[in-house]
C-alpha atoms as a PDB file:
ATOM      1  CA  UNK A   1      11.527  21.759 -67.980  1.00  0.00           C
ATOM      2  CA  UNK A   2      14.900  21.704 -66.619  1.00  0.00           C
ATOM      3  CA  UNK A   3      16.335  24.937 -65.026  1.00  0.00           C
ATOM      4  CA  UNK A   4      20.297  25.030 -64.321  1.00  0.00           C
ATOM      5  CA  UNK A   5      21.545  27.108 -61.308  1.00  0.00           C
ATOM      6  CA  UNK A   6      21.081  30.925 -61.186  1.00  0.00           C
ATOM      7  CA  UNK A   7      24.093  32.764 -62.354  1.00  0.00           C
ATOM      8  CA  UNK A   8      25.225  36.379 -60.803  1.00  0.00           C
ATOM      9  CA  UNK A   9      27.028  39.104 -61.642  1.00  0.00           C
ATOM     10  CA  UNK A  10      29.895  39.887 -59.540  1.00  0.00           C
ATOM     11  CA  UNK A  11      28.508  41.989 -55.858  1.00  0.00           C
ATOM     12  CA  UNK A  12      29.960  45.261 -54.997  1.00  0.00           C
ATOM     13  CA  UNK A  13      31.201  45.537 -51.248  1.00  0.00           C
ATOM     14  CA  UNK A  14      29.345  47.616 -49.073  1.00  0.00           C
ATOM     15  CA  UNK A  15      30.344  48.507 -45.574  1.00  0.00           C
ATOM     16  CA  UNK A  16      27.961  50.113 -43.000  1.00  0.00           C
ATOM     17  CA  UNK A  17      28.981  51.704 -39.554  1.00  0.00           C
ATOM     18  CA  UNK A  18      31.633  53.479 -37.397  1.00  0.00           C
ATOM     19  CA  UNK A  19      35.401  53.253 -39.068  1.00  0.00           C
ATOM     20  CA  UNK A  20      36.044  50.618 -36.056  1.00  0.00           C
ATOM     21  CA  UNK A  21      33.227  48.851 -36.060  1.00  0.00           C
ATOM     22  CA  UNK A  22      32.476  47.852 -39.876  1.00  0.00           C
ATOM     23  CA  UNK A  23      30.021  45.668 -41.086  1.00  0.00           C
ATOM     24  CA  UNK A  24      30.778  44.461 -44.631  1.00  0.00           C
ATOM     25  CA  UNK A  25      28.127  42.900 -46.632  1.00  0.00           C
ATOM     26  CA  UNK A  26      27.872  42.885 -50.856  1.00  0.00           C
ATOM     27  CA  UNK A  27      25.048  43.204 -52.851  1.00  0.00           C
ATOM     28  CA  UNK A  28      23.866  44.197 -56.611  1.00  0.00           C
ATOM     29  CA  UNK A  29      22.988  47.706 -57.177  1.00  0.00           C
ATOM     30  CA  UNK A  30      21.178  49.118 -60.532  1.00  0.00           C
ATOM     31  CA  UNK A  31      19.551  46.333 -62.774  1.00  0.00           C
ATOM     32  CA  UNK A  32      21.829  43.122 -62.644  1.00  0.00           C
ATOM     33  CA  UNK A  33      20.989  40.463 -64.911  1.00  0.00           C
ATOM     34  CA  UNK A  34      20.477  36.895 -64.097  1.00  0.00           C
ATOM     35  CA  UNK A  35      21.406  34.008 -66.160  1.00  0.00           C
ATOM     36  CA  UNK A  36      19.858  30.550 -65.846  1.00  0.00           C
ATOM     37  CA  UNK A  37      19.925  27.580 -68.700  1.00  0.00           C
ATOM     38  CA  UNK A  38      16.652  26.052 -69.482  1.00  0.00           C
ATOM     39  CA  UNK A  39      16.643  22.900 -71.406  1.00  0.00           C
ATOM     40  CA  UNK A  40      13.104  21.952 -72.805  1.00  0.00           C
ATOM     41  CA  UNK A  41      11.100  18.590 -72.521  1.00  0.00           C
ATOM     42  CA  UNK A  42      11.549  16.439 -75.639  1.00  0.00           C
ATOM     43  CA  UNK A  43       7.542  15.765 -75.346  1.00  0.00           C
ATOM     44  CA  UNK A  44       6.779  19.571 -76.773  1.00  0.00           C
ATOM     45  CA  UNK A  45       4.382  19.785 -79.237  1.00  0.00           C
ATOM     46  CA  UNK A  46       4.782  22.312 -82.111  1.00  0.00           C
ATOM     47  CA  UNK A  47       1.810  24.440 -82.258  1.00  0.00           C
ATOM     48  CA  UNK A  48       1.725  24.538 -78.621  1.00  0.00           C
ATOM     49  CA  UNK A  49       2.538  27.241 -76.269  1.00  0.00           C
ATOM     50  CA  UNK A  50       4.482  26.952 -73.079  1.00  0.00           C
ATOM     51  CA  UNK A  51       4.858  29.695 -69.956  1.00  0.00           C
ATOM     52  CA  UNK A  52       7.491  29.560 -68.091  1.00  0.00           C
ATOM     53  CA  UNK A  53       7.998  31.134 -64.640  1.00  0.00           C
ATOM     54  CA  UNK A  54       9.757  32.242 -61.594  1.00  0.00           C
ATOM     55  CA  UNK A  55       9.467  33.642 -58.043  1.00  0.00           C
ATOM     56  CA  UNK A  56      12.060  36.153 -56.574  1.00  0.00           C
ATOM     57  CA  UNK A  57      12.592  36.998 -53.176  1.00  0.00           C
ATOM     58  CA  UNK A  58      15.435  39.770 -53.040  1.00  0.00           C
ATOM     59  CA  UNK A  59      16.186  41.807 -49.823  1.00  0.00           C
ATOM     60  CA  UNK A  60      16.009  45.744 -50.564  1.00  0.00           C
ATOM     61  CA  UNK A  61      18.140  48.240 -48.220  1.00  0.00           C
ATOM     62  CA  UNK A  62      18.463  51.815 -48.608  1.00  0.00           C
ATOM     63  CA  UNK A  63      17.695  53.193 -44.517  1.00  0.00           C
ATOM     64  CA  UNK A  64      15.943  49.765 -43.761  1.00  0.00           C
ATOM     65  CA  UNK A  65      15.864  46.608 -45.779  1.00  0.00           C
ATOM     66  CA  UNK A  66      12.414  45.162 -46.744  1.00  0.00           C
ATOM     67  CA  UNK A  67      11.686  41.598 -47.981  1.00  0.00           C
ATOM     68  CA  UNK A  68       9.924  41.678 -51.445  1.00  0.00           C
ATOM     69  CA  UNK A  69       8.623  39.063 -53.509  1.00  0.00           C
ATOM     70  CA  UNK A  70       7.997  39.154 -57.162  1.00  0.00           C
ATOM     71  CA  UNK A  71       6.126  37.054 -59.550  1.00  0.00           C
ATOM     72  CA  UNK A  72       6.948  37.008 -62.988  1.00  0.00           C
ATOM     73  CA  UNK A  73       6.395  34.637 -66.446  1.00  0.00           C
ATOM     74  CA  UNK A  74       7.002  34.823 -70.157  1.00  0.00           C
ATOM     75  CA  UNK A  75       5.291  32.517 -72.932  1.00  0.00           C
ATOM     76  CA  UNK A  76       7.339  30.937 -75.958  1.00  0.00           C
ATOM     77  CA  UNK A  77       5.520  29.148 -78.753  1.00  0.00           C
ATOM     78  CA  UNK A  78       6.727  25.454 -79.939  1.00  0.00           C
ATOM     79  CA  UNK A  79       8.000  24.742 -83.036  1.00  0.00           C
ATOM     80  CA  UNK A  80       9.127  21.831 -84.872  1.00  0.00           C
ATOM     81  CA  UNK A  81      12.824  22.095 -86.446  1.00  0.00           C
ATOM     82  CA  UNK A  82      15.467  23.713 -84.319  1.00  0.00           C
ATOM     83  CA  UNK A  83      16.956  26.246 -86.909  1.00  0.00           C
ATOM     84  CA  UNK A  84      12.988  27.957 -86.586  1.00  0.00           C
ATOM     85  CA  UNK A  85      14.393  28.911 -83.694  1.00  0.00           C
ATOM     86  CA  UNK A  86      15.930  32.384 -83.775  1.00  0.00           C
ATOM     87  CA  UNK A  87      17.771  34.819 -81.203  1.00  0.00           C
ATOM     88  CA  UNK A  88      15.915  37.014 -79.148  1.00  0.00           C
ATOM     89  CA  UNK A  89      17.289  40.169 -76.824  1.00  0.00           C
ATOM     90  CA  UNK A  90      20.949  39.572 -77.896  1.00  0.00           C
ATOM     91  CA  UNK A  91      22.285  42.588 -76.617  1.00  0.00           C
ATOM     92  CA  UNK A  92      21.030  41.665 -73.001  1.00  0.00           C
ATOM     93  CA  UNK A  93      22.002  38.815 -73.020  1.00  0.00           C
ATOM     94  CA  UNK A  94      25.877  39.552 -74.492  1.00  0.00           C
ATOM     95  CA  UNK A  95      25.982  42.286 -71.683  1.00  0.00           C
ATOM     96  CA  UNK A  96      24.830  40.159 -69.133  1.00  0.00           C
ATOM     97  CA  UNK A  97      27.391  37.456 -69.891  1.00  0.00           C
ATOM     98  CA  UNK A  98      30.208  40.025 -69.909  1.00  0.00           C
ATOM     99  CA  UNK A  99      29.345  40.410 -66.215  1.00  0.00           C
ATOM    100  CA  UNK A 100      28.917  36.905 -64.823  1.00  0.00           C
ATOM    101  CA  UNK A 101      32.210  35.726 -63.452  1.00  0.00           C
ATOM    102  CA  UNK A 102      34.414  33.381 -65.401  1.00  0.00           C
ATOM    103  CA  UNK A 103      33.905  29.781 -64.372  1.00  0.00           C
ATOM    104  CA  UNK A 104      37.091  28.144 -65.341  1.00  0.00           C
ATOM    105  CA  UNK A 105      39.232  31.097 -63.620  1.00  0.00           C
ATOM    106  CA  UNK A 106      40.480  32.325 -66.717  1.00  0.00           C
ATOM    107  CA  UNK A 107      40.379  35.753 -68.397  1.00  0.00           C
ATOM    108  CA  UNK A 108      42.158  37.725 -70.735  1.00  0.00           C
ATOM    109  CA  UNK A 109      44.985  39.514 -68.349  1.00  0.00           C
ATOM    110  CA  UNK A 110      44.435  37.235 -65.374  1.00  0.00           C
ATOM    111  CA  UNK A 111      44.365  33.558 -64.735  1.00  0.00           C
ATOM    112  CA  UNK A 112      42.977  32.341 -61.106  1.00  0.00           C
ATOM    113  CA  UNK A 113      43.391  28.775 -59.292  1.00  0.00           C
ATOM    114  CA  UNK A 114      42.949  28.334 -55.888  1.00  0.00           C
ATOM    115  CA  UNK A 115      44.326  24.977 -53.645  1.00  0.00           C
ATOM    116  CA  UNK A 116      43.842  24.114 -50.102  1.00  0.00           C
ATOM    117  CA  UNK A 117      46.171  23.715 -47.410  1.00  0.00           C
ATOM    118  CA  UNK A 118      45.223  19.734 -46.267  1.00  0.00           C
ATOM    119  CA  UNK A 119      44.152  17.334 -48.065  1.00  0.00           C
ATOM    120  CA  UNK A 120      41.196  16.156 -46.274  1.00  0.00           C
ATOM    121  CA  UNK A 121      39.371  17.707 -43.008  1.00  0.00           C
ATOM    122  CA  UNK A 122      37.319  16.961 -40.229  1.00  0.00           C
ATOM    123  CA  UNK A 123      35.132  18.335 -37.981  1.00  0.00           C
ATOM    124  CA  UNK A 124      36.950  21.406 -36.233  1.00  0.00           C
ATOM    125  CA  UNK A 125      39.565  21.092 -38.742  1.00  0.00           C
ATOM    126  CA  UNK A 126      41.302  24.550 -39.210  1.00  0.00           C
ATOM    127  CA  UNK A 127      42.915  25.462 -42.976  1.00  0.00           C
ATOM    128  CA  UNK A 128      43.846  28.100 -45.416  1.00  0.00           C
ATOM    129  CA  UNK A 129      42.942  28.306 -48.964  1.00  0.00           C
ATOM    130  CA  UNK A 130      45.215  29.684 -51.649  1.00  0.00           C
ATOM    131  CA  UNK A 131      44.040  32.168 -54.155  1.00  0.00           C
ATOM    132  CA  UNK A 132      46.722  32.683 -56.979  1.00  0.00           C
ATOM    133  CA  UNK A 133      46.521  35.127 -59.523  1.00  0.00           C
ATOM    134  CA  UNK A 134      48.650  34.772 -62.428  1.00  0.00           C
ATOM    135  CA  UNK A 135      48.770  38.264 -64.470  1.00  0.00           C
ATOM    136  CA  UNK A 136      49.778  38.144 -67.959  1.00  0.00           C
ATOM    137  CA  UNK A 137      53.544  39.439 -68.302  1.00  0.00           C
ATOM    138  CA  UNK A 138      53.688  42.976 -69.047  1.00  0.00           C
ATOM    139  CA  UNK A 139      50.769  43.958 -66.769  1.00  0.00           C
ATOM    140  CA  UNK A 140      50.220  44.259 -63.061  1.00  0.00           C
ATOM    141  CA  UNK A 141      46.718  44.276 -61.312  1.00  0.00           C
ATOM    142  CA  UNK A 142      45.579  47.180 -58.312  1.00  0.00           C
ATOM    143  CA  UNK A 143      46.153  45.849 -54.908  1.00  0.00           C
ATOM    144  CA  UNK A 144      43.518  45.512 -52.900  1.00  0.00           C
ATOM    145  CA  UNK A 145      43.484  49.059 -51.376  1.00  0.00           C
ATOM    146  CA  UNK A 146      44.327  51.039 -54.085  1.00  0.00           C
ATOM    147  CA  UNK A 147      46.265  54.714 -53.545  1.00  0.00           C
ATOM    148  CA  UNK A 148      44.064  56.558 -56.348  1.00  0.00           C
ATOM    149  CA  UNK A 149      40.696  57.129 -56.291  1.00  0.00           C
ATOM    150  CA  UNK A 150      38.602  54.958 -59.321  1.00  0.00           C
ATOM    151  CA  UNK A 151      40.893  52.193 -59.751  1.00  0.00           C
ATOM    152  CA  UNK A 152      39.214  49.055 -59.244  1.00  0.00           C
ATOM    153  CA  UNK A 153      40.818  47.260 -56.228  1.00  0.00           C
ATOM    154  CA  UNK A 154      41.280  43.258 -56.425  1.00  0.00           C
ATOM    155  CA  UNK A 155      39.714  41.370 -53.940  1.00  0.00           C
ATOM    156  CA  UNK A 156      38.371  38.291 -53.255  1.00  0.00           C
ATOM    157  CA  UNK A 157      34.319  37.625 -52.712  1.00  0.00           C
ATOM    158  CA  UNK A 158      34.220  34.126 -50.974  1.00  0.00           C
ATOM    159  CA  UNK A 159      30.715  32.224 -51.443  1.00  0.00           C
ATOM    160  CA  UNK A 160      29.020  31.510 -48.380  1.00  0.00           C
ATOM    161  CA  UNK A 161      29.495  27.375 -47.911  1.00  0.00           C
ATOM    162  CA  UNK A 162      27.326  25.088 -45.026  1.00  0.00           C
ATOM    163  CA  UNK A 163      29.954  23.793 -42.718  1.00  0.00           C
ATOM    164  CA  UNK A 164      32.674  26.239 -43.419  1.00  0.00           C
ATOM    165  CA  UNK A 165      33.746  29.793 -41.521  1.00  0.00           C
ATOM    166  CA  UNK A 166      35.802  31.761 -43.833  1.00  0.00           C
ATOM    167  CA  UNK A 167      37.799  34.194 -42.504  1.00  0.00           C
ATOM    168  CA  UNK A 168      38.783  37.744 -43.864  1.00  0.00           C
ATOM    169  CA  UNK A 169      41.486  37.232 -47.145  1.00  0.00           C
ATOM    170  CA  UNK A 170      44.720  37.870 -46.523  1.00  0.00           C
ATOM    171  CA  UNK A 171      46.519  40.073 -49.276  1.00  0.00           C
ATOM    172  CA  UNK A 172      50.258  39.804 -49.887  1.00  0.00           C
ATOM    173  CA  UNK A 173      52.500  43.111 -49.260  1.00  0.00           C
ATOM    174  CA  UNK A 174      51.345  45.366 -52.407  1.00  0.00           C
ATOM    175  CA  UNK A 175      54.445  47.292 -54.770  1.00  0.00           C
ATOM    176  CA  UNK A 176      54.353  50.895 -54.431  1.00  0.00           C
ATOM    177  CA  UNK A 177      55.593  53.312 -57.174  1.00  0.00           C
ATOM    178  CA  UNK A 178      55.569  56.796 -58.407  1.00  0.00           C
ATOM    179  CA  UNK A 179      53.797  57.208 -61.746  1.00  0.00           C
ATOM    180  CA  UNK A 180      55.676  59.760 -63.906  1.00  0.00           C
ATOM    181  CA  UNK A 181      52.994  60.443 -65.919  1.00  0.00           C
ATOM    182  CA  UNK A 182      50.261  60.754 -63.186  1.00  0.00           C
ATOM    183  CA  UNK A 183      53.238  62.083 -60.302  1.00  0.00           C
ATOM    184  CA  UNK A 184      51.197  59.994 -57.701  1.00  0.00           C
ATOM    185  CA  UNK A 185      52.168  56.715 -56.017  1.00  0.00           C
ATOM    186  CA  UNK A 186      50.479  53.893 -56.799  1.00  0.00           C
ATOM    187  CA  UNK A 187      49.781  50.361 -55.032  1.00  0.00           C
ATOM    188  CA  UNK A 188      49.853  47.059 -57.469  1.00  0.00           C
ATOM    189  CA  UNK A 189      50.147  43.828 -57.786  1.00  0.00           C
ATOM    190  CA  UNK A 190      52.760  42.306 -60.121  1.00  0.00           C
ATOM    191  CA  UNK A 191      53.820  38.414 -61.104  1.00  0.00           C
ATOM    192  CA  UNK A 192      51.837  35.842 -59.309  1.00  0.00           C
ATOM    193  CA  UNK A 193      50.250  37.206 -55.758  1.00  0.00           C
ATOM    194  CA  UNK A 194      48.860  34.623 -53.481  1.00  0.00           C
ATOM    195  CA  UNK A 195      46.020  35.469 -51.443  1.00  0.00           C
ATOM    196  CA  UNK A 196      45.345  33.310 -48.223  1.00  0.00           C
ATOM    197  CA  UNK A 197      41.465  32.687 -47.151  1.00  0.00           C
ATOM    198  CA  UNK A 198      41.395  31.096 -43.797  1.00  0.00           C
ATOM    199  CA  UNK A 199      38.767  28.330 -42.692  1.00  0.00           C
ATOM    200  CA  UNK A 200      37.422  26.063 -40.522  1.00  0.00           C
ATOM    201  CA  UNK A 201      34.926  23.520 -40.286  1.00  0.00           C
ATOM    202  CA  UNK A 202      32.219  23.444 -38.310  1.00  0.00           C
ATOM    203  CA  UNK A 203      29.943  20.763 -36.349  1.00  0.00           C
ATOM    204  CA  UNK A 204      27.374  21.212 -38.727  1.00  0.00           C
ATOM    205  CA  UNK A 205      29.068  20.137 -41.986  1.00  0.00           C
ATOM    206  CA  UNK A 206      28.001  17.111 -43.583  1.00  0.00           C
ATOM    207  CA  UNK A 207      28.179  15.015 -46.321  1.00  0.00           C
ATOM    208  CA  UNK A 208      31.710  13.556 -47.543  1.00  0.00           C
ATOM    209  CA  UNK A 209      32.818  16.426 -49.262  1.00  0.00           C
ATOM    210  CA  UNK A 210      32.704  20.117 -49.271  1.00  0.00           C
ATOM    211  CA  UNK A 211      32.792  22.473 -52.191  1.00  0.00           C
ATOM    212  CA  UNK A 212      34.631  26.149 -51.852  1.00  0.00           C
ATOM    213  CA  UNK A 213      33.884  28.873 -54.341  1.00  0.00           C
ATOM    214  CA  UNK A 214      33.758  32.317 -54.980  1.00  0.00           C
ATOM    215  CA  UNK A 215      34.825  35.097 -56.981  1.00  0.00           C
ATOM    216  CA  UNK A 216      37.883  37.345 -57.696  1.00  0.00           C
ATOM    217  CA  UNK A 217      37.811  41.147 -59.197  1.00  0.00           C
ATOM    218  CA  UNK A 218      41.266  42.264 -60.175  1.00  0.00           C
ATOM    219  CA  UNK A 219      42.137  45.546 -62.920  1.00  0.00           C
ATOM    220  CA  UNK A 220      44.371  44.825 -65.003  1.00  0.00           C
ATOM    221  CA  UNK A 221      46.644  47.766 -66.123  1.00  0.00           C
ATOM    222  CA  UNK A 222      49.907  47.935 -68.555  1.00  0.00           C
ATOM    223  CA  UNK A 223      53.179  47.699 -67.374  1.00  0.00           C
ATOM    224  CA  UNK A 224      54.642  50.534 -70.049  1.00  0.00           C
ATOM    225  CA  UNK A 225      51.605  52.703 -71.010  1.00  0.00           C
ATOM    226  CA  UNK A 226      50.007  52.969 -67.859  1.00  0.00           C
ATOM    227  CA  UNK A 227      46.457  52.181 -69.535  1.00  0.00           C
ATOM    228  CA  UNK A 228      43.708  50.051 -67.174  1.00  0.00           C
ATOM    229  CA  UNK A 229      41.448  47.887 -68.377  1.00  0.00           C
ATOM    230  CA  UNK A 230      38.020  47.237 -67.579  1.00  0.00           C
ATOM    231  CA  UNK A 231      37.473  44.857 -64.645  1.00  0.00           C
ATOM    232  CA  UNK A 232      37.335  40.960 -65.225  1.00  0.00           C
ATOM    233  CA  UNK A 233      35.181  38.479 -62.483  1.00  0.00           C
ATOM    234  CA  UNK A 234      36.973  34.933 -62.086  1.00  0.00           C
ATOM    235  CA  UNK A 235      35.176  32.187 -60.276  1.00  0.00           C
ATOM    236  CA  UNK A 236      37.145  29.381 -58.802  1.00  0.00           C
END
């Protein structure tokens, strides 16, 4: 069997210790689903039964973390014609893929590419990656440190990459404004902001190339009504 790469819903951020001294880490809270593709042997026979299985280590914190290991496995039987083959949990599965970031950047109310600063690096070499976030005309996205308590703030989850420091984003200067309905000022983002990532690479990448990803959370509101939609998860 072939297994494609685990896919995860977006983390939450989750900070730990004194105001000036925070350490921010982001993990998966509740029951987040997993996704991975698995493409079948074409030497199956029908009639047969196959198990398939996995191992996961996760990392559990509440006071103190503990390690834990699980074993699990399900069994499918083998048929012969492909249209025997019919849907199974399609609820989970339709939630699950409502959480797991968009790959190609692009959602409903917001569209995300990123670019580099160089063209090519080095060891040592120093750089800044640009996050843009196009928002559909007629909307505006929270800024990253939203005024009211409950809107979703955007922000930027950078994947951890071999060879590569990434530095704390860099959000552009938020627009404030009084809400008439709500009488409270609010902080957004509005037309195309571009948030800055810096890097550098270190003595231990290798290889000839180096691959940057991660994820963006932005809430999209309405310019004229006011209303907020639910959260969308880019990947770039």
């Amino acid at each position: 069997f072939g297994v494609g790469e685990l896919r995860f819903p977006a983390p939450r951020r989750h900070e730990v210790g004194p105001s000036d001294f925070k350490i921010v880490t982001y993990v998966h809270e509740g029951q987040p689903v997993l996704l991975a593709t698995v493409t079948a042997p074409p030497e199956l026979r029908p009639g047969d039964e196959v198990t398939i299985g996995a191992r996961i280590t996760t990392l559990v914190c509440r006071e103190k973390c503990i390690q834990e290991t699980q074993s699990l496995s399900l069994r499918l039987p083998v048929v012969g014609d492909a249209s025997a083959v019919k849907p199974a949990n399609a609820e989970l599965f339709e939630r699950a893929r409502r959480r797991i970031p968009a790959a190609d950047g692009r959602g409903r109310f917001v569209t995300v590419t990123a670019a580099p600063s160089v063209e090519s690096v080095t060891i040592g070499s120093v750089f800044e990656v640009a996050v843009t976030v196009a928002i559909k005309p007629g909307h505006h996205v929270q800024s990253h440190r939203p005024y009211i308590p409950g809107l979703i703030p955007t922000e930027v989850i950078p994947e951890r990459t071999g060879g590569v420091t990434l530095g704390k984003p860099v959000y552009p200067k938020p627009r404030e404004k009084m809400d008439p309905k709500l009488k409270m000022k609010l902080s957004e983002f509005h037309g195309q902001p571009v948030i800055r990532i810096p890097a550098k690479v270190g003595d231990d990448a290798t290889g000839t190339s180096l691959k940057l990803a991660g994820v963006l959370t932005a809430q999209a509101c309405a310019d004229q009504t006011s209303r907020c939609y639910p959260p969308e998860t880019k990947g770039e």
